[in-house]
PDB file of N, CA and C in Angstrom:
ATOM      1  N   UNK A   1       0.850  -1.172   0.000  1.00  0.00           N
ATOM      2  CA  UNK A   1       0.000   0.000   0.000  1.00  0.00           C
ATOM      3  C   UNK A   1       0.897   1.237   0.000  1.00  0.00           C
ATOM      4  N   UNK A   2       0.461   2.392  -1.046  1.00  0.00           N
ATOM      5  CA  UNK A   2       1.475   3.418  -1.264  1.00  0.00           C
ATOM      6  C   UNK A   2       1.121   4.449  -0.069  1.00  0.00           C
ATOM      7  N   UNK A   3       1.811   5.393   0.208  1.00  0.00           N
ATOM      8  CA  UNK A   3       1.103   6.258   1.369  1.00  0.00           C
ATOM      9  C   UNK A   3       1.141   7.841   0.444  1.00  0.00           C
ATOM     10  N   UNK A   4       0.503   8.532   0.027  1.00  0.00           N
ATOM     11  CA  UNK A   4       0.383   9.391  -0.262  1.00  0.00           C
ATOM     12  C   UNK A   4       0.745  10.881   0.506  1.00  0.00           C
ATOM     13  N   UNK A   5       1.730  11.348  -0.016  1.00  0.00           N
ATOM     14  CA  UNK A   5       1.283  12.922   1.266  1.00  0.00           C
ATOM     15  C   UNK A   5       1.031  14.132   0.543  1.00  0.00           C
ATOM     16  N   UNK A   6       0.358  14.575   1.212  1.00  0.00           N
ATOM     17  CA  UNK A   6      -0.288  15.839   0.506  1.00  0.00           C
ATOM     18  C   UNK A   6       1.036  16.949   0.309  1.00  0.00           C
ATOM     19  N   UNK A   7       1.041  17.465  -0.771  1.00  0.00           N
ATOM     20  CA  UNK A   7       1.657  18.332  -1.278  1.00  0.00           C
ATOM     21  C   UNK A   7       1.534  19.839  -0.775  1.00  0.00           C
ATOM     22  N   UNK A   8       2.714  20.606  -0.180  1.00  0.00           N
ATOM     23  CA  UNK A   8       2.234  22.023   0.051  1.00  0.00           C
ATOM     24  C   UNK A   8       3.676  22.800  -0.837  1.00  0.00           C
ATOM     25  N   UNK A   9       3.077  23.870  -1.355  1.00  0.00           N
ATOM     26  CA  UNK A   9       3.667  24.546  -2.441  1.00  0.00           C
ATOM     27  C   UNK A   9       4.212  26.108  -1.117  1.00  0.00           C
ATOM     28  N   UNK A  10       4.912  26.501  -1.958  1.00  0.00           N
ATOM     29  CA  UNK A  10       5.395  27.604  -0.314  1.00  0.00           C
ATOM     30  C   UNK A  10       4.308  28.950  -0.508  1.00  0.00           C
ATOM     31  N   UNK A  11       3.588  28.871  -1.537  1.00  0.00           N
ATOM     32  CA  UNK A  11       2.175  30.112  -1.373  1.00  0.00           C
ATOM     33  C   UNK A  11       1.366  29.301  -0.770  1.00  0.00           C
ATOM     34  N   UNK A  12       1.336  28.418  -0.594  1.00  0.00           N
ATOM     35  CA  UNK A  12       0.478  27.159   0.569  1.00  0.00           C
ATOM     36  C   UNK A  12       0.930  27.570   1.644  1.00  0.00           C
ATOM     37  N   UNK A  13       2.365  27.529   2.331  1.00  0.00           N
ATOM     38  CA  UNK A  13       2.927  27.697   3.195  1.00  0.00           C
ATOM     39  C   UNK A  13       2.603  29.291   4.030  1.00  0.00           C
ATOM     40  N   UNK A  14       2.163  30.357   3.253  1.00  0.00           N
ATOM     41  CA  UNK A  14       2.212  31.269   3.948  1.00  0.00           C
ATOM     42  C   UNK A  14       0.648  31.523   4.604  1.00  0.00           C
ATOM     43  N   UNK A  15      -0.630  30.545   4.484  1.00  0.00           N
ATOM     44  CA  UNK A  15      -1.728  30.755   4.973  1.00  0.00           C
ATOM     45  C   UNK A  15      -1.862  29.537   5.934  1.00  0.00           C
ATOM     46  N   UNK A  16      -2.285  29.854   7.063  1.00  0.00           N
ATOM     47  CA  UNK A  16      -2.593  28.593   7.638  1.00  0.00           C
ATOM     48  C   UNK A  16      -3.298  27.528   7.395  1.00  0.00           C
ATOM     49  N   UNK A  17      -3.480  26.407   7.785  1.00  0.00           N
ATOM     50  CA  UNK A  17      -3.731  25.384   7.279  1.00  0.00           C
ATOM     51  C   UNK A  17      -5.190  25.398   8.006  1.00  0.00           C
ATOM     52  N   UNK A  18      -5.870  24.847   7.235  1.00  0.00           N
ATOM     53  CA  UNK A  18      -7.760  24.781   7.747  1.00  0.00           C
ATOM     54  C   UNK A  18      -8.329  26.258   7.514  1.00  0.00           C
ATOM     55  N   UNK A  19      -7.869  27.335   6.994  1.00  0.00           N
ATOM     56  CA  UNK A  19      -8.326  28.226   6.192  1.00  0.00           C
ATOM     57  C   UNK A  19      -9.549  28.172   5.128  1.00  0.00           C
ATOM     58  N   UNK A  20     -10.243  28.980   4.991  1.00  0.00           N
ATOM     59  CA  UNK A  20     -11.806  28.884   4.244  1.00  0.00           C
ATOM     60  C   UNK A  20     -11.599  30.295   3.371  1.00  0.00           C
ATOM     61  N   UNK A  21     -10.359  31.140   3.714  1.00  0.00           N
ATOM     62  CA  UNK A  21     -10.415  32.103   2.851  1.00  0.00           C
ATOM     63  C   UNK A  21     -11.584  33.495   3.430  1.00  0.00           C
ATOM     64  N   UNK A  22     -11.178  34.775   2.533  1.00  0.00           N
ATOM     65  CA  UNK A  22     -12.059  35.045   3.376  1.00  0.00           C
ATOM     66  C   UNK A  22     -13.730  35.416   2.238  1.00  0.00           C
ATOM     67  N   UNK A  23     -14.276  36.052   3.173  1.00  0.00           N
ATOM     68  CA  UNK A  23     -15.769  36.145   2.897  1.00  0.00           C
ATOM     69  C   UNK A  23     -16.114  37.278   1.687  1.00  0.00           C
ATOM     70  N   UNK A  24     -17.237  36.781   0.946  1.00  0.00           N
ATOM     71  CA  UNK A  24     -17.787  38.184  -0.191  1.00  0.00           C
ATOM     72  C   UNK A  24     -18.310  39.461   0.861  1.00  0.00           C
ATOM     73  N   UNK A  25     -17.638  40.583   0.540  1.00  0.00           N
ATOM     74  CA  UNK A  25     -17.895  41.812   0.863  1.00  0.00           C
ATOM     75  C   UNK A  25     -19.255  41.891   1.566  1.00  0.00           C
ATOM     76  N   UNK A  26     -19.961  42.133   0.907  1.00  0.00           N
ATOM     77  CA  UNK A  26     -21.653  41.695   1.951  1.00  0.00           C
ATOM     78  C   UNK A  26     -21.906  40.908   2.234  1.00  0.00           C
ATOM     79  N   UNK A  27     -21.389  39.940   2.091  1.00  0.00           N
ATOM     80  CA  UNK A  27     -21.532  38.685   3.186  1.00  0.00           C
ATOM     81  C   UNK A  27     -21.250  39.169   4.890  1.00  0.00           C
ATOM     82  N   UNK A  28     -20.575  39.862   5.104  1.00  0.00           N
ATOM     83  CA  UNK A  28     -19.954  39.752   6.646  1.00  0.00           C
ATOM     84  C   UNK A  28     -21.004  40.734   7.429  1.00  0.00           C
ATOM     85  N   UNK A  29     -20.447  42.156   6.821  1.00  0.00           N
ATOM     86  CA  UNK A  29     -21.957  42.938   7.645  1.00  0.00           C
ATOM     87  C   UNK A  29     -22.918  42.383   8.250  1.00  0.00           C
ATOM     88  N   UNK A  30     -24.395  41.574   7.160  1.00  0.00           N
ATOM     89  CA  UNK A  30     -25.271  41.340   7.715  1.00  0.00           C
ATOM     90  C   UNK A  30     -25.292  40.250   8.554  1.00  0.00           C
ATOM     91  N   UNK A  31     -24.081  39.076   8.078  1.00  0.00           N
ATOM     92  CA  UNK A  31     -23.788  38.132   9.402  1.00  0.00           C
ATOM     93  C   UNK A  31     -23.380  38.493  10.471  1.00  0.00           C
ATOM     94  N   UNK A  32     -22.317  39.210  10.801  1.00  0.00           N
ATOM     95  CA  UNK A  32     -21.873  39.856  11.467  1.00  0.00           C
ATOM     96  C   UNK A  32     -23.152  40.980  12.598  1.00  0.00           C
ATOM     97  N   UNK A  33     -23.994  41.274  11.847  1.00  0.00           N
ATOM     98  CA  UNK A  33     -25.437  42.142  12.557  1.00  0.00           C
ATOM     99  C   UNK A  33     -26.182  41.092  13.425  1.00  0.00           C
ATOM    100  N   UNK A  34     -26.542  39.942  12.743  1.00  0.00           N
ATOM    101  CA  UNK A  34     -27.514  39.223  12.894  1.00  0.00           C
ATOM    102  C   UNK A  34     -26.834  38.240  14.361  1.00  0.00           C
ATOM    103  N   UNK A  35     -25.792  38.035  13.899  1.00  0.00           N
ATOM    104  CA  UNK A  35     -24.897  36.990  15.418  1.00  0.00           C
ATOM    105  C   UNK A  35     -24.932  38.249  16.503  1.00  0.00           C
ATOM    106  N   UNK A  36     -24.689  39.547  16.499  1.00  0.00           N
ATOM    107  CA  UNK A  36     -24.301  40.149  17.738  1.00  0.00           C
ATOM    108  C   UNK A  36     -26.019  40.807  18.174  1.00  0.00           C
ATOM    109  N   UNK A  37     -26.916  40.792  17.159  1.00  0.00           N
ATOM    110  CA  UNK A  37     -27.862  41.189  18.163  1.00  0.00           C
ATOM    111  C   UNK A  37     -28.728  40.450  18.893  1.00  0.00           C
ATOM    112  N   UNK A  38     -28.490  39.204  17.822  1.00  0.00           N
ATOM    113  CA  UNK A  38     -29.213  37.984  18.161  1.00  0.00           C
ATOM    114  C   UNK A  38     -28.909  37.416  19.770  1.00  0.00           C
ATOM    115  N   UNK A  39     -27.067  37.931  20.516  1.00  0.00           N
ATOM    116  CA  UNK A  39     -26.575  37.234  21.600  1.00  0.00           C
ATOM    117  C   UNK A  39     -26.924  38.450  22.727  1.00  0.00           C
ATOM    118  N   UNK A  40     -27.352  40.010  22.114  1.00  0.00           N
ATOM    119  CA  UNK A  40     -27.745  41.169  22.527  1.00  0.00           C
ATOM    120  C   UNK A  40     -28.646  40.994  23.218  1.00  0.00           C
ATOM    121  N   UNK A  41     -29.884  40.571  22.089  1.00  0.00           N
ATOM    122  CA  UNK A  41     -31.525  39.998  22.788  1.00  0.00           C
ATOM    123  C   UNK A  41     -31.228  39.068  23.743  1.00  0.00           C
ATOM    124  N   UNK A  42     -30.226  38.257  23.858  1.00  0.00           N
ATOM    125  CA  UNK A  42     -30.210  37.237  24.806  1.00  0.00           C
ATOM    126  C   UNK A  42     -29.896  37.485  26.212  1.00  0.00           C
ATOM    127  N   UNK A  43     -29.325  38.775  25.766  1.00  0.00           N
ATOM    128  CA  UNK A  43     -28.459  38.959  27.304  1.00  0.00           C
ATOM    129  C   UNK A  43     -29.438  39.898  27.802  1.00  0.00           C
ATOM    130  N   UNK A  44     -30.200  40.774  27.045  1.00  0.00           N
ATOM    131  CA  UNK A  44     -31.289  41.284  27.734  1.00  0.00           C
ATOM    132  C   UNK A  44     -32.461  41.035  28.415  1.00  0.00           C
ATOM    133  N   UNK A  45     -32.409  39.540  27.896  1.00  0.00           N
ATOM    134  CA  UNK A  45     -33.344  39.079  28.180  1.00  0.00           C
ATOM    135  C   UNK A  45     -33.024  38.232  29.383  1.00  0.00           C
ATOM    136  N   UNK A  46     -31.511  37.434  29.319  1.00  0.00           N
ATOM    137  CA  UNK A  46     -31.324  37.162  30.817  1.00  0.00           C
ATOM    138  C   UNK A  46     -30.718  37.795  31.692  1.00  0.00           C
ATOM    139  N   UNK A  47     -30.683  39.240  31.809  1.00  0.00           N
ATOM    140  CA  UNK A  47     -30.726  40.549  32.563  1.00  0.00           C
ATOM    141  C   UNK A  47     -32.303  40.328  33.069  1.00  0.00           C
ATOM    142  N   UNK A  48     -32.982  40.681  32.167  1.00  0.00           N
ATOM    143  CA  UNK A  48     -34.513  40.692  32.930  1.00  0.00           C
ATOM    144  C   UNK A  48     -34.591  39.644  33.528  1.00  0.00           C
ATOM    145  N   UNK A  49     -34.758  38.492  33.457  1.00  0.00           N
ATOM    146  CA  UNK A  49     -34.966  36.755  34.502  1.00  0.00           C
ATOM    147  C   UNK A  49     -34.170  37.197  35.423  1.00  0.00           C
ATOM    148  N   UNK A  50     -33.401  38.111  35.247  1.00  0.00           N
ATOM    149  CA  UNK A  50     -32.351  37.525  36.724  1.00  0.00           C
ATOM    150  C   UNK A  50     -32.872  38.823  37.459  1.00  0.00           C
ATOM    151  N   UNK A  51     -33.103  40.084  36.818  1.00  0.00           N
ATOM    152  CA  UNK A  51     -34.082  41.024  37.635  1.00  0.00           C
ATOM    153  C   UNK A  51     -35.598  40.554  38.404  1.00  0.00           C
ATOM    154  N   UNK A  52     -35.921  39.537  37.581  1.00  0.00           N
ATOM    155  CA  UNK A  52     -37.513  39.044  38.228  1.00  0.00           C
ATOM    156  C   UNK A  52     -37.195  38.390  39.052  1.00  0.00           C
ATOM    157  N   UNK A  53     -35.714  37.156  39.289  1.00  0.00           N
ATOM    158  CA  UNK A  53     -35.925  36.222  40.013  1.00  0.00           C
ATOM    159  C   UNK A  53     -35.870  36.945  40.972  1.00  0.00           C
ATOM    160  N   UNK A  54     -34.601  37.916  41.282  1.00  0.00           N
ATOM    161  CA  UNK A  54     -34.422  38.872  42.305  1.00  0.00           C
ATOM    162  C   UNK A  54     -35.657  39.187  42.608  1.00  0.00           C
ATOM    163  N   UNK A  55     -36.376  40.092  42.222  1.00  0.00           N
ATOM    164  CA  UNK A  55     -37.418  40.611  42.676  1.00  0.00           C
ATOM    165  C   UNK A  55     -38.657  39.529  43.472  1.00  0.00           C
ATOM    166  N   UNK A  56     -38.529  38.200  43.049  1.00  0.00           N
ATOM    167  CA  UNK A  56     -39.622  37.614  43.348  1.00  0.00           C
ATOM    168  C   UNK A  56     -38.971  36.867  44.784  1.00  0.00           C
ATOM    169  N   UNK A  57     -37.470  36.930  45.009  1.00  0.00           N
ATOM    170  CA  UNK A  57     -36.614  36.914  46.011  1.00  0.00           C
ATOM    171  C   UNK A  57     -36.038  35.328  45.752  1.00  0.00           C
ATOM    172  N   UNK A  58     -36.204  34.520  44.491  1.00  0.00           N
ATOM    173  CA  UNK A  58     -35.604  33.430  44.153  1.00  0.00           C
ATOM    174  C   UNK A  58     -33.944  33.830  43.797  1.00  0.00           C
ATOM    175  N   UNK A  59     -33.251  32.845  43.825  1.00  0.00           N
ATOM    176  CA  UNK A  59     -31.955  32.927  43.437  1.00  0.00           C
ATOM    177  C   UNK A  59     -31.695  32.360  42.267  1.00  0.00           C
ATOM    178  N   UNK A  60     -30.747  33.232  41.329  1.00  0.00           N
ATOM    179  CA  UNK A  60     -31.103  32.880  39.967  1.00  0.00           C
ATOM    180  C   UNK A  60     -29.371  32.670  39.655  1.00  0.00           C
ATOM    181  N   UNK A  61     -29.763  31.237  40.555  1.00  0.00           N
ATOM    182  CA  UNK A  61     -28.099  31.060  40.337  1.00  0.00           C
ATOM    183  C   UNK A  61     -28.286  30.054  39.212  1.00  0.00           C
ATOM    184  N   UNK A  62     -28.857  29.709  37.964  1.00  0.00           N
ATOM    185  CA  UNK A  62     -29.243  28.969  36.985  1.00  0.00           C
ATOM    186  C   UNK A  62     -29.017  29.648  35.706  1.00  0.00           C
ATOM    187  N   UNK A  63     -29.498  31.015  35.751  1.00  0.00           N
ATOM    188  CA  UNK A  63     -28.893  32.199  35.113  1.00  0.00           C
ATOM    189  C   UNK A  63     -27.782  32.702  34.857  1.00  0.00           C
ATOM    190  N   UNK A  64     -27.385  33.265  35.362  1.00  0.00           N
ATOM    191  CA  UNK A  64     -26.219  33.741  35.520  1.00  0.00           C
ATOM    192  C   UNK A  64     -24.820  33.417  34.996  1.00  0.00           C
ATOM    193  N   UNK A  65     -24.890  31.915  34.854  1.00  0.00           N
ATOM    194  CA  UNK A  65     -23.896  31.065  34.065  1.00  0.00           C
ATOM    195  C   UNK A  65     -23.817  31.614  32.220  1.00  0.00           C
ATOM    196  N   UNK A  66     -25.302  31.815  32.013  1.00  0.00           N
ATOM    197  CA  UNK A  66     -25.831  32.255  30.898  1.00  0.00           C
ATOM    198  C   UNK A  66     -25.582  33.528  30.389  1.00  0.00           C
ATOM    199  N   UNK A  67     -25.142  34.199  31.329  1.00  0.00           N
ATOM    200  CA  UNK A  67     -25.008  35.771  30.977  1.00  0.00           C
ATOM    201  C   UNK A  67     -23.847  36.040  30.625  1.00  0.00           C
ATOM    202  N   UNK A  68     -22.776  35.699  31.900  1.00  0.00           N
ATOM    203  CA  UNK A  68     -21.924  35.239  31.376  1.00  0.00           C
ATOM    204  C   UNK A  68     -21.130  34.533  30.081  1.00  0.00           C
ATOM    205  N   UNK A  69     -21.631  33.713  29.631  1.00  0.00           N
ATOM    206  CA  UNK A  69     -21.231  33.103  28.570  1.00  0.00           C
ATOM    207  C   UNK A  69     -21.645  34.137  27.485  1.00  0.00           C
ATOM    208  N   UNK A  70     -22.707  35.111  27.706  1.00  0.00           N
ATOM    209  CA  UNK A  70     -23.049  35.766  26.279  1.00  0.00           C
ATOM    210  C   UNK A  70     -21.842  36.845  26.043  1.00  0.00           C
ATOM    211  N   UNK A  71     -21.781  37.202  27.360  1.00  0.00           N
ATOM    212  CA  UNK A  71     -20.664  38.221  27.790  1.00  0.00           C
ATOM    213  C   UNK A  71     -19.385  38.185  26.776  1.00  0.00           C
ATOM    214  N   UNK A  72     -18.878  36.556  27.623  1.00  0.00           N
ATOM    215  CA  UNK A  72     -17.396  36.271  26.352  1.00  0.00           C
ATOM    216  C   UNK A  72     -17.572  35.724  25.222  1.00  0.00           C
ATOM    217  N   UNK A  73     -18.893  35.498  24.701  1.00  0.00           N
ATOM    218  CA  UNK A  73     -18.873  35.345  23.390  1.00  0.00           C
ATOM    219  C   UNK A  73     -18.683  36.737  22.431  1.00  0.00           C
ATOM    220  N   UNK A  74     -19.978  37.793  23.053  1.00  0.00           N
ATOM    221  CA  UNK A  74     -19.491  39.338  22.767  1.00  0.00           C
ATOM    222  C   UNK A  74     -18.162  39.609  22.903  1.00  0.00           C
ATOM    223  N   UNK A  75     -17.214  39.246  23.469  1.00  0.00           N
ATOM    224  CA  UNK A  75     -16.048  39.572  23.951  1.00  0.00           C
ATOM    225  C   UNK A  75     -15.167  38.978  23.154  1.00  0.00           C
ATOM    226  N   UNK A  76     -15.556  37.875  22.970  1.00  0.00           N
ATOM    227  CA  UNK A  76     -14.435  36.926  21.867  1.00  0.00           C
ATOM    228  C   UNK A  76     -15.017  37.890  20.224  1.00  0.00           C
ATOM    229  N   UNK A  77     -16.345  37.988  19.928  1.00  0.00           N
ATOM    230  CA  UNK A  77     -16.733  38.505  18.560  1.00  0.00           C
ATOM    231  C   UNK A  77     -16.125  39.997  18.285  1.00  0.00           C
ATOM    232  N   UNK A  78     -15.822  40.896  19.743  1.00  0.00           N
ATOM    233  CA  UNK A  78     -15.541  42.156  18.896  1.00  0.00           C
ATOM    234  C   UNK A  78     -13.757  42.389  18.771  1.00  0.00           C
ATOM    235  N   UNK A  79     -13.412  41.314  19.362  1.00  0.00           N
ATOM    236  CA  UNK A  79     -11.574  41.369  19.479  1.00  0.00           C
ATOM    237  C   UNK A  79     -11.037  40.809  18.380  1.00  0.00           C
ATOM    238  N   UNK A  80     -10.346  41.553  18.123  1.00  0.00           N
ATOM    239  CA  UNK A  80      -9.400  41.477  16.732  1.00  0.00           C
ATOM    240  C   UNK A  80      -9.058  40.239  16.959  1.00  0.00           C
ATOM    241  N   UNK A  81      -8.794  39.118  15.477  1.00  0.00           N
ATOM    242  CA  UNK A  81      -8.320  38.140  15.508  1.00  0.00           C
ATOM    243  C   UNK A  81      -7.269  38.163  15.544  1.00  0.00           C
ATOM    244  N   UNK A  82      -6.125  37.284  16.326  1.00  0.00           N
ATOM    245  CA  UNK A  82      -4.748  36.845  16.439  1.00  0.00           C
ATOM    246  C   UNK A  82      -3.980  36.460  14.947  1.00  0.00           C
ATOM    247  N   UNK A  83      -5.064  35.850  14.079  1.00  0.00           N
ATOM    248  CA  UNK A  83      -4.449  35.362  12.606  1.00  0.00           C
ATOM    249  C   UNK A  83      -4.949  36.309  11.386  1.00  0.00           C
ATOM    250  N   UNK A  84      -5.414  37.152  11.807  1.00  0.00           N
ATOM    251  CA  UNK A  84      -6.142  38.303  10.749  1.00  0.00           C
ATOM    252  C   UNK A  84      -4.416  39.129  10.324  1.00  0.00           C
ATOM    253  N   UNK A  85      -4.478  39.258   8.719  1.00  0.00           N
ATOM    254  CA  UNK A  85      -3.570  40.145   8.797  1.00  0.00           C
ATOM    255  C   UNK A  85      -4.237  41.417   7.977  1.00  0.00           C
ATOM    256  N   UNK A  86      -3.161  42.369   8.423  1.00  0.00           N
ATOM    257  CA  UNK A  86      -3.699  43.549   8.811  1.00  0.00           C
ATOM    258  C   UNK A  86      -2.650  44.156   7.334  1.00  0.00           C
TER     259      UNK A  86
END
């Protein structure tokens, strides 16, 4: 059995490997709109649950994990990428 290896050419070499290239011009905007308000509504919305639980004097320690996470996803989406070149 022969073993084949994949071939990389050195303009291969200068993009990382598992690359998709990047996106058509209007493509990104409205994706880009639709992911951050979509995680926006979310966090507003578990802002309010965690205002009601408070208020109703439950502990909304079930929540909170949730808010969080929307937090560093916002946080990971608006920070410059490490492999973006500039």
């Amino acid at each position: 059995m022969e073993v084949i290896e994949p071939t990389r050419t050195p303009a291969d070499a200068q993009e990382p490997a598992g690359t998709i290239g990047p996106l058509p011009a209007g493509f990104v905007g409205p994706l880009w709109l639709i992911i951050v308000s979509g995680l926006v509504v979310f966090a507003l919305g578990n802002a309010l649950a965690i205002y009601l639980l408070l208020a109703s004097g439950k502990d909304p320690q079930e929540v909170v994990p949730l808010v969080t996470a929307v937090v560093g996803v916002l946080a990971g989406v608006l920070v410059p990428s490490p492999v973006a070149r500039r």
